[in-house]
Protein backbone atom coordinates (compact mmCIF):
# COMPACT_ATOMS: atom_id res chain seq x y z
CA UNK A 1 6.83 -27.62 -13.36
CA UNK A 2 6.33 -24.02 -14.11
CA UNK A 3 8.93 -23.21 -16.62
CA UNK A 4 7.87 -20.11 -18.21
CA UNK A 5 5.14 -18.92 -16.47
CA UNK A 6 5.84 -15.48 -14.60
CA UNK A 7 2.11 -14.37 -14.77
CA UNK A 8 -0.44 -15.43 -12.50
CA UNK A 9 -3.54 -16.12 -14.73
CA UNK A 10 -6.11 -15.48 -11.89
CA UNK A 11 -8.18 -18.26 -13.18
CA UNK A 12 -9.24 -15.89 -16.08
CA UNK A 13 -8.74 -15.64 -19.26
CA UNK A 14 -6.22 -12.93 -20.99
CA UNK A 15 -9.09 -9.80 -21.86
CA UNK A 16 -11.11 -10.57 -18.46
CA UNK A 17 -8.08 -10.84 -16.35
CA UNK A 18 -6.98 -7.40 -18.09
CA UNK A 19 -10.15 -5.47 -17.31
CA UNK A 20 -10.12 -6.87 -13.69
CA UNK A 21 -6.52 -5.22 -13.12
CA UNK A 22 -7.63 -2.20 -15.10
CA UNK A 23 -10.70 -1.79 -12.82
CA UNK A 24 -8.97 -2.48 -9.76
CA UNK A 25 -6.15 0.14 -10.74
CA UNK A 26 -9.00 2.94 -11.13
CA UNK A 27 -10.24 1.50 -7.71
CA UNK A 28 -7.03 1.98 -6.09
CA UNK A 29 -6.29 4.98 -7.27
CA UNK A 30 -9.23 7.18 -6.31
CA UNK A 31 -9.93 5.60 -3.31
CA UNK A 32 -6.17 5.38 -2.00
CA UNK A 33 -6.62 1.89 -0.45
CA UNK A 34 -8.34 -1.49 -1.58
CA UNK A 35 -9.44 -4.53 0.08
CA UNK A 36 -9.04 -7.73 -2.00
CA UNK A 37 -7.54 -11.25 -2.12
CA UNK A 38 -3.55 -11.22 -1.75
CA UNK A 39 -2.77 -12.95 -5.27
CA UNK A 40 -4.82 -10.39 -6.81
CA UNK A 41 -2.58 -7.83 -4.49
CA UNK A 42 0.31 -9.45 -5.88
CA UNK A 43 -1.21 -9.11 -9.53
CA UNK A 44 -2.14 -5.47 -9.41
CA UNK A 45 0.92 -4.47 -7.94
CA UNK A 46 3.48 -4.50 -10.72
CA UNK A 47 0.44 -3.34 -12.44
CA UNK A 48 -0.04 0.23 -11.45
CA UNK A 49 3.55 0.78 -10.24
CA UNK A 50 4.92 1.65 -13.82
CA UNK A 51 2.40 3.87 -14.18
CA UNK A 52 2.96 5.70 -11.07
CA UNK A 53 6.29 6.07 -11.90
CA UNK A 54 5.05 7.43 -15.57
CA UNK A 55 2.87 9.91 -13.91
CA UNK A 56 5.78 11.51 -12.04
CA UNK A 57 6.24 13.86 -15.74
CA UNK A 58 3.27 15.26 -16.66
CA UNK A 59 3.34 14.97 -20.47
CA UNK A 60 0.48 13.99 -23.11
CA UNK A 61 2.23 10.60 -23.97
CA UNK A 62 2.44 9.90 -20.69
CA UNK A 63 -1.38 10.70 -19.89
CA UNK A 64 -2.19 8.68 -22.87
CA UNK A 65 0.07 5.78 -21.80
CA UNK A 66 -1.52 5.72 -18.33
CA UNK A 67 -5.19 6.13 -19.98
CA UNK A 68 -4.67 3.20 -22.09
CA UNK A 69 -3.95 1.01 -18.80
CA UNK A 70 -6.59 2.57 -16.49
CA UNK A 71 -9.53 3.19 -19.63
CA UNK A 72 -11.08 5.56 -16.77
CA UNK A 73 -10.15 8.91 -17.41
CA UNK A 74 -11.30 10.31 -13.49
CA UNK A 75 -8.32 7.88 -12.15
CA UNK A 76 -6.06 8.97 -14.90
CA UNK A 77 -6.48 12.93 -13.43
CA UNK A 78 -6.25 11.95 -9.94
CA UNK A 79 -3.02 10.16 -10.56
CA UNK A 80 -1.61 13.11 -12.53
CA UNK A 81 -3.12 15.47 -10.17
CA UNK A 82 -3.03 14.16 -6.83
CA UNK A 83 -0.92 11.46 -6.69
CA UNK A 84 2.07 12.24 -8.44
CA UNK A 85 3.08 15.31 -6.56
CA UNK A 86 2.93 13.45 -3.51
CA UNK A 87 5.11 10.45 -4.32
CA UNK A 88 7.58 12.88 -6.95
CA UNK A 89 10.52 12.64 -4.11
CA UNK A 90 10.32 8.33 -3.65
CA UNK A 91 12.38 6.09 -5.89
CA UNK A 92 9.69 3.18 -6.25
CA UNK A 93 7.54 0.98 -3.45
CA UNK A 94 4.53 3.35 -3.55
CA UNK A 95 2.23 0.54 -2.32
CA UNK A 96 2.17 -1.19 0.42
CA UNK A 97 0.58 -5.07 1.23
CA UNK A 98 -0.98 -5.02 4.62
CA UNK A 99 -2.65 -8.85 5.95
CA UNK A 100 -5.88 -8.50 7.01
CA UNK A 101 -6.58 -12.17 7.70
CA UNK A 102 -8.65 -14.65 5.89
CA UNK A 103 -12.12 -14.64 4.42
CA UNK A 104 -15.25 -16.12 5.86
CA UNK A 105 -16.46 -17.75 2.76
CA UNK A 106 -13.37 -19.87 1.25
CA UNK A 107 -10.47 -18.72 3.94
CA UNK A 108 -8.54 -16.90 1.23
CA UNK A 109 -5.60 -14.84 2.49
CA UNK A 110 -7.17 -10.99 2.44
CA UNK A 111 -4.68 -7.96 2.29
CA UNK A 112 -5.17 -4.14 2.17
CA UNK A 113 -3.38 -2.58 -0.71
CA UNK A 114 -2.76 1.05 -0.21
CA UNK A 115 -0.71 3.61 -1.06
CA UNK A 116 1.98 4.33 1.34
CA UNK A 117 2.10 8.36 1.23
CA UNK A 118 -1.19 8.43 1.91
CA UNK A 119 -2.02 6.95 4.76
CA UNK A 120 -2.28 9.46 7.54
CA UNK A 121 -2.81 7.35 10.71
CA UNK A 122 0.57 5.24 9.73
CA UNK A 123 2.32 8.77 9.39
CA UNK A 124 0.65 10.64 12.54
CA UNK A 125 0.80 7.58 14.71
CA UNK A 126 3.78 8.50 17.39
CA UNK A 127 6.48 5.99 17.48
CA UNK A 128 7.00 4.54 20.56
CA UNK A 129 9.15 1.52 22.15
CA UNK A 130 7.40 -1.16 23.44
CA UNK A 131 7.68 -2.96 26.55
CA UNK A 132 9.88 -5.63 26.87
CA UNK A 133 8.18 -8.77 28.94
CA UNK A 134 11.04 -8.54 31.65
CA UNK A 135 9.89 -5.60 33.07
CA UNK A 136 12.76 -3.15 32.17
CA UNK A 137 10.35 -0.41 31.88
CA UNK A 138 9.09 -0.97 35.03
CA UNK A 139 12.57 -0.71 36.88
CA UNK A 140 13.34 2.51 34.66
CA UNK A 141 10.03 4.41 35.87
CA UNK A 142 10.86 3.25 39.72
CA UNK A 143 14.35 4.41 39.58
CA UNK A 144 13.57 8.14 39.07
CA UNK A 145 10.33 7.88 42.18
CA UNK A 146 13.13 6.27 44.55
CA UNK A 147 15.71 9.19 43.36
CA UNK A 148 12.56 11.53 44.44
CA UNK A 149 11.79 10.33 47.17
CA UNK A 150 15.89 10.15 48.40
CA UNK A 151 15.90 14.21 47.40
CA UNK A 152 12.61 15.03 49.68
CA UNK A 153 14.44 13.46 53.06
């Protein structure tokens, strides 16, 4: 049973697993999008979302807080500088899990973490409906050629 145990250990020990999320944090954050294993996803996620939110107000403590997590001091300015203006308006989910599939090697489950104001193709992409497989569409496009072709007689 697993009474007790809300953290996923990763298979590493406590200092190793700590510098893995800390590295893969800095990763995240100045690259705006990672590729990695979906328990890790799961892992880093509750990770670096506090410290988002902490990077909202731009204080000292708060830079210190954040640069005690990260230990990189490059992903501690782009979070303060970059980051935080961008996400100042949204109430929390500033990343987003996308499935990629599984891995070659050992068919681990692969997602892309990323953050979710910055990805510009999501956000310029048009929205449109899609087709339904009864052929409404179909009948919708005809009905305005036969109207044409009633107004030219």
């Amino acid at each position: 049973m697993r009474h007790n145990r809300k953290v996923n250990h990763l298979g590493r020990k406590s200092g190793h697993r700590k510098a893995m999320l800390s590295n893969m944090a800095s990763s995240l954050i100045m690259n705006k999008r990672i590729e990695t294993t979906e328990a890790k996803a799961k892992a880093l996620k509750p990770y670096v979302e506090p410290l988002i939110t902490k990077s909202k107000e731009d204080t000292t403590h708060n830079r210190r807080v954040v640069f005690s997590y990260l230990k990189d001091k490059n992903a501690t300015s782009e979070l303060f500088r970059t980051i935080a203006p961008k996400i100042a308006d949204r109430p929390g989910g500033y990343l987003r899990i996308l499935h990629t599939g599984f891995r070659q090697g050992d068919a681990s489950e692969m997602v892309l973490l990323e953050f979710v104001d910055f990805n510009e193709a999501a956000a310029a992409a048009p929205k449109e409906k899609k087709a339904t497989r009864r052929g409404r569409a179909k009948k919708a496009e005809a009905a305005p050629a036969a109207q044409e072709a009633a107004a030219a007689e």
